[in-house]
Protein backbone atom coordinates (compact mmCIF):
# COMPACT_ATOMS: atom_id res chain seq x y z
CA UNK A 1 100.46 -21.65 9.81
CA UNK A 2 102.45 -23.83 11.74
CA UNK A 3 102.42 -23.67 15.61
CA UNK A 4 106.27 -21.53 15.92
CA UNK A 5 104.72 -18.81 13.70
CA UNK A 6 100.87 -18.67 15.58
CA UNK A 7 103.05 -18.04 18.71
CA UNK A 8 105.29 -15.70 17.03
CA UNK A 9 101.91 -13.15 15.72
CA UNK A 10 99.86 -13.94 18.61
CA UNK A 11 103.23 -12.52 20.77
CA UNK A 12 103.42 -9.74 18.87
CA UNK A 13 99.71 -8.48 18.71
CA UNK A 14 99.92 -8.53 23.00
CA UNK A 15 103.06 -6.73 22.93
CA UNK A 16 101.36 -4.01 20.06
CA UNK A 17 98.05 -4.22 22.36
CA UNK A 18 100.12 -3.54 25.99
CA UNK A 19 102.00 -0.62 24.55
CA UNK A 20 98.52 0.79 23.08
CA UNK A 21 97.64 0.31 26.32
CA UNK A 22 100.69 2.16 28.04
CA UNK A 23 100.54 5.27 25.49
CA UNK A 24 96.73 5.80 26.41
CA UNK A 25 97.69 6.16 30.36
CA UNK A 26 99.24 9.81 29.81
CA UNK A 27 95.84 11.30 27.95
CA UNK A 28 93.96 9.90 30.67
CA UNK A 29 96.03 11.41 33.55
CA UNK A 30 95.67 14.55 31.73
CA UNK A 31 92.05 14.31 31.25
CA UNK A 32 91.90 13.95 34.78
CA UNK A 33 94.12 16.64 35.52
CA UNK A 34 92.16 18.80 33.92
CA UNK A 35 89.08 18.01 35.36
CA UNK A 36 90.35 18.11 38.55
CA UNK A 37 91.83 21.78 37.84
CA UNK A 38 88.75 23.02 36.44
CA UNK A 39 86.51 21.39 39.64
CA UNK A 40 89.26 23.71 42.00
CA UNK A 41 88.93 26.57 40.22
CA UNK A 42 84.12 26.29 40.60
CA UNK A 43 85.36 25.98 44.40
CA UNK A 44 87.11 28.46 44.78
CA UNK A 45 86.41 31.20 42.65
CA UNK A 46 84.17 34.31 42.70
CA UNK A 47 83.72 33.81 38.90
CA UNK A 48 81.08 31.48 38.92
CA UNK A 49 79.47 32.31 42.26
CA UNK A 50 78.93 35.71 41.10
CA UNK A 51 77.68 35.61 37.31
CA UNK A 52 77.03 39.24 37.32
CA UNK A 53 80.30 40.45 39.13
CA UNK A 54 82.63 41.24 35.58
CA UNK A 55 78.93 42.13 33.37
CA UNK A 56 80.83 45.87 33.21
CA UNK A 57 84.18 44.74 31.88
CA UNK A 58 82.36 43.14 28.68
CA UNK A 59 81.84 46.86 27.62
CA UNK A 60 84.87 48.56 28.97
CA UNK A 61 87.46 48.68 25.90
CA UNK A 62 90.94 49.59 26.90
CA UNK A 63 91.46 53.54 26.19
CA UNK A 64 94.53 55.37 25.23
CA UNK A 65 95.64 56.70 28.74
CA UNK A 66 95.12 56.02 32.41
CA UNK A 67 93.15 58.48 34.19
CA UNK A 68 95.56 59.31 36.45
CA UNK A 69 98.78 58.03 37.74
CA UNK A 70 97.82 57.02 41.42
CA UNK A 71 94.16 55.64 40.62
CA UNK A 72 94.49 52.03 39.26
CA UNK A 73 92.15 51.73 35.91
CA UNK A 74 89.63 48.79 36.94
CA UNK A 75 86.46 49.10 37.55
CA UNK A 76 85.42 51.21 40.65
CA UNK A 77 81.58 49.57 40.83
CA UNK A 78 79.73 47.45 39.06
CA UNK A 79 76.37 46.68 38.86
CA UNK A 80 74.90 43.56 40.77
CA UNK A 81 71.34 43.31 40.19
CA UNK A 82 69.01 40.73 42.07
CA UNK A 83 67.18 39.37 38.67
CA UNK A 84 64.81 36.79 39.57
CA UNK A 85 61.69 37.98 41.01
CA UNK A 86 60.98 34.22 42.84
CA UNK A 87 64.32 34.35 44.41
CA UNK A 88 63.64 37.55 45.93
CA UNK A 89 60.64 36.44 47.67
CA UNK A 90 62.09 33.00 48.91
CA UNK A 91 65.36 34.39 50.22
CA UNK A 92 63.76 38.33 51.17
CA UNK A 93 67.02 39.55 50.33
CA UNK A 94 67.31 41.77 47.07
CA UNK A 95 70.90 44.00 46.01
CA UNK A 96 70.19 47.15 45.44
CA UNK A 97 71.39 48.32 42.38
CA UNK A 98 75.15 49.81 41.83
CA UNK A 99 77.87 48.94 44.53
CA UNK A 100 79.63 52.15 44.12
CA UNK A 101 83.46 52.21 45.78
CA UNK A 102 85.84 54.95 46.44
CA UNK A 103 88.94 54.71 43.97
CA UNK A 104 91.15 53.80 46.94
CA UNK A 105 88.99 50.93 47.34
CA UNK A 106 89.06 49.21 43.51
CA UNK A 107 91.36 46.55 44.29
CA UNK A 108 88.76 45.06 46.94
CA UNK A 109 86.87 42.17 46.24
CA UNK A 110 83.17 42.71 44.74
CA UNK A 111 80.36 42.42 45.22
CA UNK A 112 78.68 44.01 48.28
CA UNK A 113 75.71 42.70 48.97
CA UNK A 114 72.55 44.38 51.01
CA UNK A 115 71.33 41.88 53.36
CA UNK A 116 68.00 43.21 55.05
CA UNK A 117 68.12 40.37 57.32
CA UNK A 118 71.00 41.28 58.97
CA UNK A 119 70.93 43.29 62.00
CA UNK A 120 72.26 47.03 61.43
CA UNK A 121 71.73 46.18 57.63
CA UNK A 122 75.71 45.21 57.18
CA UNK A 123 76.71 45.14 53.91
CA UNK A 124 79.42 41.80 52.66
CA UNK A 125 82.62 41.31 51.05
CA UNK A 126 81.95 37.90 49.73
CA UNK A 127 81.31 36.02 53.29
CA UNK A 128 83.73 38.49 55.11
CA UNK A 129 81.38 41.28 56.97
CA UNK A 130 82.14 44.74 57.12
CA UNK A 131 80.85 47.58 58.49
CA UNK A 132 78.34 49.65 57.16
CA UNK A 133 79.36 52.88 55.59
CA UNK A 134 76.36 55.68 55.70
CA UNK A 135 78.64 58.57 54.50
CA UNK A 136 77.61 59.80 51.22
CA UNK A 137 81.43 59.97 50.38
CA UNK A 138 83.00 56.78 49.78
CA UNK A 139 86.12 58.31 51.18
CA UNK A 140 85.84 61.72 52.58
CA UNK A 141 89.44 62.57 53.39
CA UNK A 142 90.53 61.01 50.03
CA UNK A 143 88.15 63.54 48.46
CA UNK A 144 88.55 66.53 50.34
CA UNK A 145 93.15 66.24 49.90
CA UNK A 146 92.25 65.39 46.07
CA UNK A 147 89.98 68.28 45.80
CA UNK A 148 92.46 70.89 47.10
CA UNK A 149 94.78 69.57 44.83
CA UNK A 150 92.32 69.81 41.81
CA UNK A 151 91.27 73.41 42.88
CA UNK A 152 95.23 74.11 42.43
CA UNK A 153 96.44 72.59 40.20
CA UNK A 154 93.92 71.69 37.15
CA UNK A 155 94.61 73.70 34.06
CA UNK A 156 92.30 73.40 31.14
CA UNK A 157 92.89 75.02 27.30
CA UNK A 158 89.79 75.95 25.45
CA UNK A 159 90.14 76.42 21.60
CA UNK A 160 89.69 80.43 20.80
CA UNK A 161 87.22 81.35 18.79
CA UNK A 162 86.02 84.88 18.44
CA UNK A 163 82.87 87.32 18.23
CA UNK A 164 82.86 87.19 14.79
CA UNK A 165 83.26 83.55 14.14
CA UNK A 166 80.41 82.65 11.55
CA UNK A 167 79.79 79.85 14.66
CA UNK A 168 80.25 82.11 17.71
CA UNK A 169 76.63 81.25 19.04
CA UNK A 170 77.56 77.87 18.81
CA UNK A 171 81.00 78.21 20.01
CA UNK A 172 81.49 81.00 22.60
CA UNK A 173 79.00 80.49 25.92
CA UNK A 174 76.07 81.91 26.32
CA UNK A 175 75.68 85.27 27.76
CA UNK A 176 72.12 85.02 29.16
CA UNK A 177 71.51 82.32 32.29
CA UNK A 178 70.67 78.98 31.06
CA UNK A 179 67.30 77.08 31.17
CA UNK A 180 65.47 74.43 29.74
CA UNK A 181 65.95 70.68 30.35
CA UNK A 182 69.57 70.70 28.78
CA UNK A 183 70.39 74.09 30.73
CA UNK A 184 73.87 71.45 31.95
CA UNK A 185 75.58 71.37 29.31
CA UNK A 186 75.42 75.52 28.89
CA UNK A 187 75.84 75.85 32.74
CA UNK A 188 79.22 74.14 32.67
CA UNK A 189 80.75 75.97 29.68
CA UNK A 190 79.66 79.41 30.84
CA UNK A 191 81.07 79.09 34.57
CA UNK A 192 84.37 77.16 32.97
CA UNK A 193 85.33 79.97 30.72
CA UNK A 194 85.40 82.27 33.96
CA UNK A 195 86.74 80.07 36.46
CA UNK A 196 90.63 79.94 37.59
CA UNK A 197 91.02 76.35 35.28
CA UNK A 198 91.67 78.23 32.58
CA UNK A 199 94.79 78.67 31.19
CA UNK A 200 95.99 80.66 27.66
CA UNK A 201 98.90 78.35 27.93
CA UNK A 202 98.47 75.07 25.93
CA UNK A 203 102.22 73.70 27.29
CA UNK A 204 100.83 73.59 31.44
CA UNK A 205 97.36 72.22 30.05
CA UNK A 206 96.08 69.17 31.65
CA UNK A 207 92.92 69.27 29.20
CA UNK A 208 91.79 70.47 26.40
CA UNK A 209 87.98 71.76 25.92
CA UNK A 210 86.18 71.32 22.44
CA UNK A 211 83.81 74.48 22.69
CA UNK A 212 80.64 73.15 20.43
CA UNK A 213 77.71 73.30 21.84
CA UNK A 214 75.58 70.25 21.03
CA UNK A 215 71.94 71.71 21.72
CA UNK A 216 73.04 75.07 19.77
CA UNK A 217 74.04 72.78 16.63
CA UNK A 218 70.81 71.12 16.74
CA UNK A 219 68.71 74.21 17.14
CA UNK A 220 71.16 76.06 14.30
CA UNK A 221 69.13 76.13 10.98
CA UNK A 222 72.71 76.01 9.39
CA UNK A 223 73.30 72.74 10.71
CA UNK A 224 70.77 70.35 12.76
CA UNK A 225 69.96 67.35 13.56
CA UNK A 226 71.45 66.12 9.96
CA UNK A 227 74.17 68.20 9.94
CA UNK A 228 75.86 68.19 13.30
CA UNK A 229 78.36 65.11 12.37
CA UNK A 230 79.64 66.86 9.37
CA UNK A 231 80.15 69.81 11.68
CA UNK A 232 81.84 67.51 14.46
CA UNK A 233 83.91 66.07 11.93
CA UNK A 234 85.19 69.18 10.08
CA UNK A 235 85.81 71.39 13.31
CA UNK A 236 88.07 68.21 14.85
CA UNK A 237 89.88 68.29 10.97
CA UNK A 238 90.36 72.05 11.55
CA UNK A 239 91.90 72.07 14.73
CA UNK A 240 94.16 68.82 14.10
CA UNK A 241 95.81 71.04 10.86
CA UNK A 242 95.99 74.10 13.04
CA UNK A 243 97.18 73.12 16.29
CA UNK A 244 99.30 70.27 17.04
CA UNK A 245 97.50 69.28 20.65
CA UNK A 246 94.74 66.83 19.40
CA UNK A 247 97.29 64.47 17.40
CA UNK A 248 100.00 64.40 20.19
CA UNK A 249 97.25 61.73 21.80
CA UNK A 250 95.01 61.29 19.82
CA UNK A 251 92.42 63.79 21.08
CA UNK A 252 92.70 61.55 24.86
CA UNK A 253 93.63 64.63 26.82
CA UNK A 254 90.48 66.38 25.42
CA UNK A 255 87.16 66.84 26.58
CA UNK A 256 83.34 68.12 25.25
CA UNK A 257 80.07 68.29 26.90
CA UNK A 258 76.76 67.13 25.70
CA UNK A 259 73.31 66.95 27.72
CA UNK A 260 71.03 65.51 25.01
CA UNK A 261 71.27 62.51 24.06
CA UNK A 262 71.74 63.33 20.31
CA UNK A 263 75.36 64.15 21.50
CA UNK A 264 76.38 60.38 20.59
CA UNK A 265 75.78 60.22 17.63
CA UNK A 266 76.98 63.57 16.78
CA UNK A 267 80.53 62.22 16.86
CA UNK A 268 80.08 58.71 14.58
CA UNK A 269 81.77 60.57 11.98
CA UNK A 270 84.34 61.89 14.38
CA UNK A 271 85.41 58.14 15.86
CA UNK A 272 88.55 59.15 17.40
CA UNK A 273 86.06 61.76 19.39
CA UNK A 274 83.53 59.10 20.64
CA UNK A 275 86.57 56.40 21.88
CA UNK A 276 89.63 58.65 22.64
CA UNK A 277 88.53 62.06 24.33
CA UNK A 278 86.30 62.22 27.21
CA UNK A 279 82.52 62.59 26.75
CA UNK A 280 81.05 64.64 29.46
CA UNK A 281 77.02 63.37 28.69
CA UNK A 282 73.96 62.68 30.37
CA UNK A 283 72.98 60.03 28.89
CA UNK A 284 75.45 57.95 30.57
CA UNK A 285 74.41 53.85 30.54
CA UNK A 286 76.77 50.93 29.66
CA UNK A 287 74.40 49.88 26.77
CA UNK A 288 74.41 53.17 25.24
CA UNK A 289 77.03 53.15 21.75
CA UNK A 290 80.42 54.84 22.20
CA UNK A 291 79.97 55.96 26.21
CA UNK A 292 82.87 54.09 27.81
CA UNK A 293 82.56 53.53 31.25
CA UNK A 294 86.09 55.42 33.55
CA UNK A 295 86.98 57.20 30.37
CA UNK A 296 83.81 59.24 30.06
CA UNK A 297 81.81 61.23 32.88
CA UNK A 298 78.10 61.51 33.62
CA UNK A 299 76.87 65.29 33.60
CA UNK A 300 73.61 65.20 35.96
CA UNK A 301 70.65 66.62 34.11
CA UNK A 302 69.49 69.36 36.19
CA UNK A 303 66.74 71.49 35.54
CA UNK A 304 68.24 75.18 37.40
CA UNK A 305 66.23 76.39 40.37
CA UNK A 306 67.26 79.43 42.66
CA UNK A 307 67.11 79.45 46.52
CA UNK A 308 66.04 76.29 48.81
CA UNK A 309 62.26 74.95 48.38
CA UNK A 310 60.36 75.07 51.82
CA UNK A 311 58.78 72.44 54.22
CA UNK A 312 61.79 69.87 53.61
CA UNK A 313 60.36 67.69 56.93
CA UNK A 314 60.79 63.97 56.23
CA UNK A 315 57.50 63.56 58.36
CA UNK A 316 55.01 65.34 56.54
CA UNK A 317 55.70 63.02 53.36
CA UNK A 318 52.24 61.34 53.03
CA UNK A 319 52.53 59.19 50.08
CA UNK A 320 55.23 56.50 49.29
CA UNK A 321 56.60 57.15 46.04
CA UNK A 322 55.74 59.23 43.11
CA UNK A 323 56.31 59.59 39.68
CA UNK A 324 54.89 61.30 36.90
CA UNK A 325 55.70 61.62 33.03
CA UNK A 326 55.07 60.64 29.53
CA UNK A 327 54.61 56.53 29.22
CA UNK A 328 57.94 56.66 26.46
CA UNK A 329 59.16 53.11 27.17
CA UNK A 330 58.58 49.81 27.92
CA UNK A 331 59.40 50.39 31.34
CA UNK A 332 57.32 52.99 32.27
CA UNK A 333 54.25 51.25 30.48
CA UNK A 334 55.35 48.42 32.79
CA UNK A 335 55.73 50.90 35.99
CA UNK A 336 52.14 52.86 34.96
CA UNK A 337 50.30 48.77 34.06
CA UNK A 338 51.41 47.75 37.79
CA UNK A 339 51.00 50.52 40.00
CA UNK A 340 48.04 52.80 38.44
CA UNK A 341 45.69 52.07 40.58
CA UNK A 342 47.67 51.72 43.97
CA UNK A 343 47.10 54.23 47.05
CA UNK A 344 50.66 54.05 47.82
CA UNK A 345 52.43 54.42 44.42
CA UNK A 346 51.35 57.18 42.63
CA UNK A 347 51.93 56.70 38.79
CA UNK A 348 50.45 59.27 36.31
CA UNK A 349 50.43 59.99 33.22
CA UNK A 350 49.73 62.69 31.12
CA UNK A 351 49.37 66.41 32.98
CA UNK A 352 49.29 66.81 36.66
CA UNK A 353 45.99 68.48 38.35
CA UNK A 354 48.69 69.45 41.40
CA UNK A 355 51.98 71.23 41.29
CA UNK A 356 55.18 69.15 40.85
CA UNK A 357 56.90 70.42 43.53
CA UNK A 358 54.14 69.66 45.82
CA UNK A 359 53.65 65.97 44.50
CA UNK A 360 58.08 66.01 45.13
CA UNK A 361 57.31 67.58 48.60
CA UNK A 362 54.64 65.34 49.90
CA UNK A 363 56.37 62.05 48.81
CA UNK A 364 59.04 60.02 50.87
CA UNK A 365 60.87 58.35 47.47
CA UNK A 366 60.43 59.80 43.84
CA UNK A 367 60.78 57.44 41.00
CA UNK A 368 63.37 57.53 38.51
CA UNK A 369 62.63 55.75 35.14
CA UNK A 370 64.28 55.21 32.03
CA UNK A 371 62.33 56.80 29.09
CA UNK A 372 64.10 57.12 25.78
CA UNK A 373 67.01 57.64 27.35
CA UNK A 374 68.04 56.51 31.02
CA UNK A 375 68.84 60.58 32.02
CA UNK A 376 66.17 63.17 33.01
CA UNK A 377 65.90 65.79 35.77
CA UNK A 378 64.07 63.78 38.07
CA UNK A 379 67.18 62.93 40.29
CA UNK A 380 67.75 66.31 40.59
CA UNK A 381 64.19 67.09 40.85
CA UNK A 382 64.46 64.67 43.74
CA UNK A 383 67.14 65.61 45.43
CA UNK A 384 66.15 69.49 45.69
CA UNK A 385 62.81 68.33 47.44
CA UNK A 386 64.35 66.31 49.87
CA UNK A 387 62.68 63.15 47.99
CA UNK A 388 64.44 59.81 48.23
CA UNK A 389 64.93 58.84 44.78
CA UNK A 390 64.58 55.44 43.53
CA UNK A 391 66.54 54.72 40.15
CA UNK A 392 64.56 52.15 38.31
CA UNK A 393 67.67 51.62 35.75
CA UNK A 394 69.95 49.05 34.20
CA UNK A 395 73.53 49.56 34.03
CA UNK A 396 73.29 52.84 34.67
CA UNK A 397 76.64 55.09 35.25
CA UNK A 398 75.28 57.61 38.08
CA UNK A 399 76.41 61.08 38.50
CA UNK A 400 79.79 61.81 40.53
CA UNK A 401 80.28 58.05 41.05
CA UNK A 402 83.70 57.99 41.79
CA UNK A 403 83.18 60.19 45.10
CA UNK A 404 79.30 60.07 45.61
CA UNK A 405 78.41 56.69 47.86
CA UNK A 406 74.74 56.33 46.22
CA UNK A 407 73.38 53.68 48.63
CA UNK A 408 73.76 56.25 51.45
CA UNK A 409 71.16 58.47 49.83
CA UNK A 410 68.85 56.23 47.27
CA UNK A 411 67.56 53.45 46.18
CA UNK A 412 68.64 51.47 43.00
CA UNK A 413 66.94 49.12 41.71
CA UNK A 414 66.87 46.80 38.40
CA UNK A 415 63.41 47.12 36.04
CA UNK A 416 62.98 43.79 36.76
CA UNK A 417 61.96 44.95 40.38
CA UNK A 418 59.02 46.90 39.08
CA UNK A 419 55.95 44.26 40.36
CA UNK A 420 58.31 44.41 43.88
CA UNK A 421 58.48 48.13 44.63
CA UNK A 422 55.95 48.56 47.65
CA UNK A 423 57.61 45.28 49.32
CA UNK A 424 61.06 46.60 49.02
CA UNK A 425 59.93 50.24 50.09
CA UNK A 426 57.63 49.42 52.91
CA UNK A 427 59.29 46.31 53.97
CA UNK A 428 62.73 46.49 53.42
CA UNK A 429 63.24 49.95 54.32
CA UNK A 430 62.96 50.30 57.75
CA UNK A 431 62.54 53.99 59.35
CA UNK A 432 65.45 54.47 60.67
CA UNK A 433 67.27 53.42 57.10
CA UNK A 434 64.69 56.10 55.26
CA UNK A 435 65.66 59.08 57.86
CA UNK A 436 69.14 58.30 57.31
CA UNK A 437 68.74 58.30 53.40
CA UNK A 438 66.75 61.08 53.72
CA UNK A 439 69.13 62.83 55.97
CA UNK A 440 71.83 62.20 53.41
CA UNK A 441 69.55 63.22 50.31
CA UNK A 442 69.80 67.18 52.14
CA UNK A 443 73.62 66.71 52.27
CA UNK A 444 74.12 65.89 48.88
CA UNK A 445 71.65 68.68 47.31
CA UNK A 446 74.50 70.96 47.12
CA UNK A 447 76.48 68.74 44.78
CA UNK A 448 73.78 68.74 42.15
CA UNK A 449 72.64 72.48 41.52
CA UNK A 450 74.47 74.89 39.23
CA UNK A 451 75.41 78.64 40.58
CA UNK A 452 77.19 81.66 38.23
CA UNK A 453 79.48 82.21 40.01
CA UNK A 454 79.92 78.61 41.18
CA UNK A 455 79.67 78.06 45.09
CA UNK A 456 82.59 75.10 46.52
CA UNK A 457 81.21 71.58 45.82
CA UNK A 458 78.73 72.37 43.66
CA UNK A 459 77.90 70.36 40.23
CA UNK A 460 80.51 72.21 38.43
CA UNK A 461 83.19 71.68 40.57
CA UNK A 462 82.32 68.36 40.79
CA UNK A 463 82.11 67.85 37.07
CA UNK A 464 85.64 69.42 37.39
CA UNK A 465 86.81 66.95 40.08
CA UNK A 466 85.78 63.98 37.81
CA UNK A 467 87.93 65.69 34.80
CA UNK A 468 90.93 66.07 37.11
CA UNK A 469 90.07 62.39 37.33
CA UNK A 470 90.40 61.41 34.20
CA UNK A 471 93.87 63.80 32.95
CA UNK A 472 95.96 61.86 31.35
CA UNK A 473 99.12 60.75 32.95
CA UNK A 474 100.73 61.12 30.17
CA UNK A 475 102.33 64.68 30.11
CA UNK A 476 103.52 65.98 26.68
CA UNK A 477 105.62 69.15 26.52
């Protein structure tokens, strides 16, 4: 190759290698950009400082309807749980279980935090400090105008069945007063079908009621345990082909009630049931299939108890905490392995040689823990003794939620917490904070017992006010 041509290719392979060069300038500005966008948005973000903030919204499939037309749909608490048992005792800070908020309050920033450090025990939006709300409302005004307007307005359709249906005992309400761990679910029907809801007009319905009564089906030899899908499923199939109300949405503006837990699975044959209308259960947890968070409500299990149990005085509660029950789960085998042998925490198992009530009266917090399923009485055990209870549960939608502020009267706490009970009871609850919880715990009493007739603000009208919640905006005529 002669000397022209050598300077010809060697010309030509620096101009090929400069514009290689140039074209590889733009990927690198944008790998740079993005880097830089991604490093702003770690800074500056709740996202990633708070890993547990959106743990809800993973479970929270859109439904059919909003709730209501002035109550925004996201998430009005979430759980924030402190899970790592060495941070706890470097930092001797801990959160305590849900931070409920009012519905006027969902567009705030989450998560509270309970700081023990902190003088007054302030709770924390983000690094902003506001004060510290011991109401056991999250918004009593908001309540009290919403709950006039509920008591007016809310009309409710129940599908007629008669005397002589084949399924009356399963369909009509009982006639005698109900009892029995489940006695919720049969409380609620009998005092709706007398109360002033009612209405024999479908067109000025808000809701509709499916009538079936879960723990009949499973105690009917007809049907049981086996049977009570095909029943679900063939009583929604009947209705849909005789009235037109369930296929107008879908079944969203419809509503049944279940205590037991079987009440799940009772609709998997019945899907548009379990994701469209709203589940009134007590077995109300995140984790559990087909409960949806906002869409469905948690009944509180409530064993019935007449009159007001004596010697309520916060002072002549000896022992620390109580609990007592069958070892069903792996967290109460954890509960019974760490504290059996404590003289503070008293754990037992198997048949008590004292009366309940008087273990309930002579403790200052009573234990809540998840057994098969995260409901029992106890809360409402607790709460009629004047017991601060402490909810050893994860993700764990709490009665009246949407208008009860929880942290105002109990204690919630993750299962991981278990080995750190007596610290956070004896340390971190300071005497002033347990007469003020305990204070509260009298106030809300009323809220969780049943009456026939109902009395104002009792559980059934605030199983109603969480239904008037929930109506769909959607009106069809």
């Amino acid at each position: 190759m002669d000397r022209s041509s050598f300077l010809y290719h060697y010309s030509q392979r620096r101009v090929a290698g400069s514009l290689s060069g140039f074209f590889f300038i733009p990927t690198t500005l944008a790998l740079f950009t993005s880097l830089f966008i991604l490093f702003y948005i770690y800074s500056t973000s709740n996202l990633f400082s708070h890993p547990n903030h959106h743990a809800t919204s993973l479970f929270k499939p859109p439904f059919l309807f909003s709730t209501t037309p002035s109550i925004s749909t996201p998430p009005h608490f979430d759980p924030v749980f402190r899970n790592n048992a060495s941070d706890f005792t470097k930092s001797h800070s801990f959160r305590l279980g849900y931070e409920l908020r009012p519905q006027s309050q969902r567009g705030l920033p989450l998560p509270l935090q309970f700081s023990p450090k902190v003088s007054g025990e302030c709770f924390f939006y983000g690094s902003g400090k506001i004060e510290n709300n011991n109401d056991v409302f999250h918004d009593r005004d908001i309540f009290l105008e919403d709950y006039k307007e509920m008591n007016r307005s809310l009309k409710i359709y129940v599908y007629p069945h008669k005397e002589d249906d084949p399924f009356a005992n399963v369909l009509l309400p009982v006639e005698s007063e109900p009892g029995g761990n489940y006695a919720s679910e049969s409380y609620l029907k009998k005092v709706l079908m007398k109360s002033h809801f009612i209405t024999i007009e479908p067109a000025e319905a808000d809701l509709f009621f499916l009538p079936f009564s879960i723990a009949r089906l499973r105690h009917d030899r007809r049907v049981g345990v086996g049977g009570i899908q095909d029943f679900i499923r063939d009583y929604i199939q009947n209705i849909s082909h005789k009235y037109p109300y369930w296929n107008r949405t879908g079944g969203a503006d419809h509503f049944y009630v279940a205590c037991h837990s079987i009440g799940r699975s009772a609709m998997d044959k019945a899907p548009d049931v379990k994701f469209n209308a709203i589940q009134v259960v007590c077995s109300s947890s995140y984790f559990l299939t087909g409960y949806i968070a906002h869409k469905d409500t948690c009944l509180p299990q409530i064993w019935p108890r007449k009159g007001n149990p004596p010697n309520l005085d916060s002072s002549k509660r000896k022992r620390l905490a109580f609990f007592a029950g069958g070892v069903n789960s792996p967290v109460r085998v954890k509960l019974l392995e760490t504290w059996k042998n404590d003289s503070e925490i008293f754990v037992h198992h198997g048949r008590l040689k004292t009366p309940y009530a008087d273990e309930l009266l002579g403790s200052k917090f009573c234990l809540h823990v998840k057994g098969f399923e995260v409901n029992t009485a106890r809360i409402g055990d607790s709460l009629y003794y004047g017991c601060v209870p402490v909810i050893i549960a994860n993700y764990y939608d709490l009665p009246f939620a949407d208008v009860l502020n929880w942290k105002s009267f109990s204690v919630v706490v993750t299962t991981l917490d278990i080995p750190l009970l007596k610290k956070i009871l004896n340390d971190f609850i300071s005497s002033n904070k347990y007469l003020m919880l305990h204070k509260n715990v009298l106030k809300v009493r009323k809220h969780f017992q049943w009456h026939s007739p109902p009395h104002d603000f009792d559980a059934f009208y605030m199983v109603m006010y969480e239904l008037w919640l929930r109506r769909s905006s959607i009106k069809i005529s």
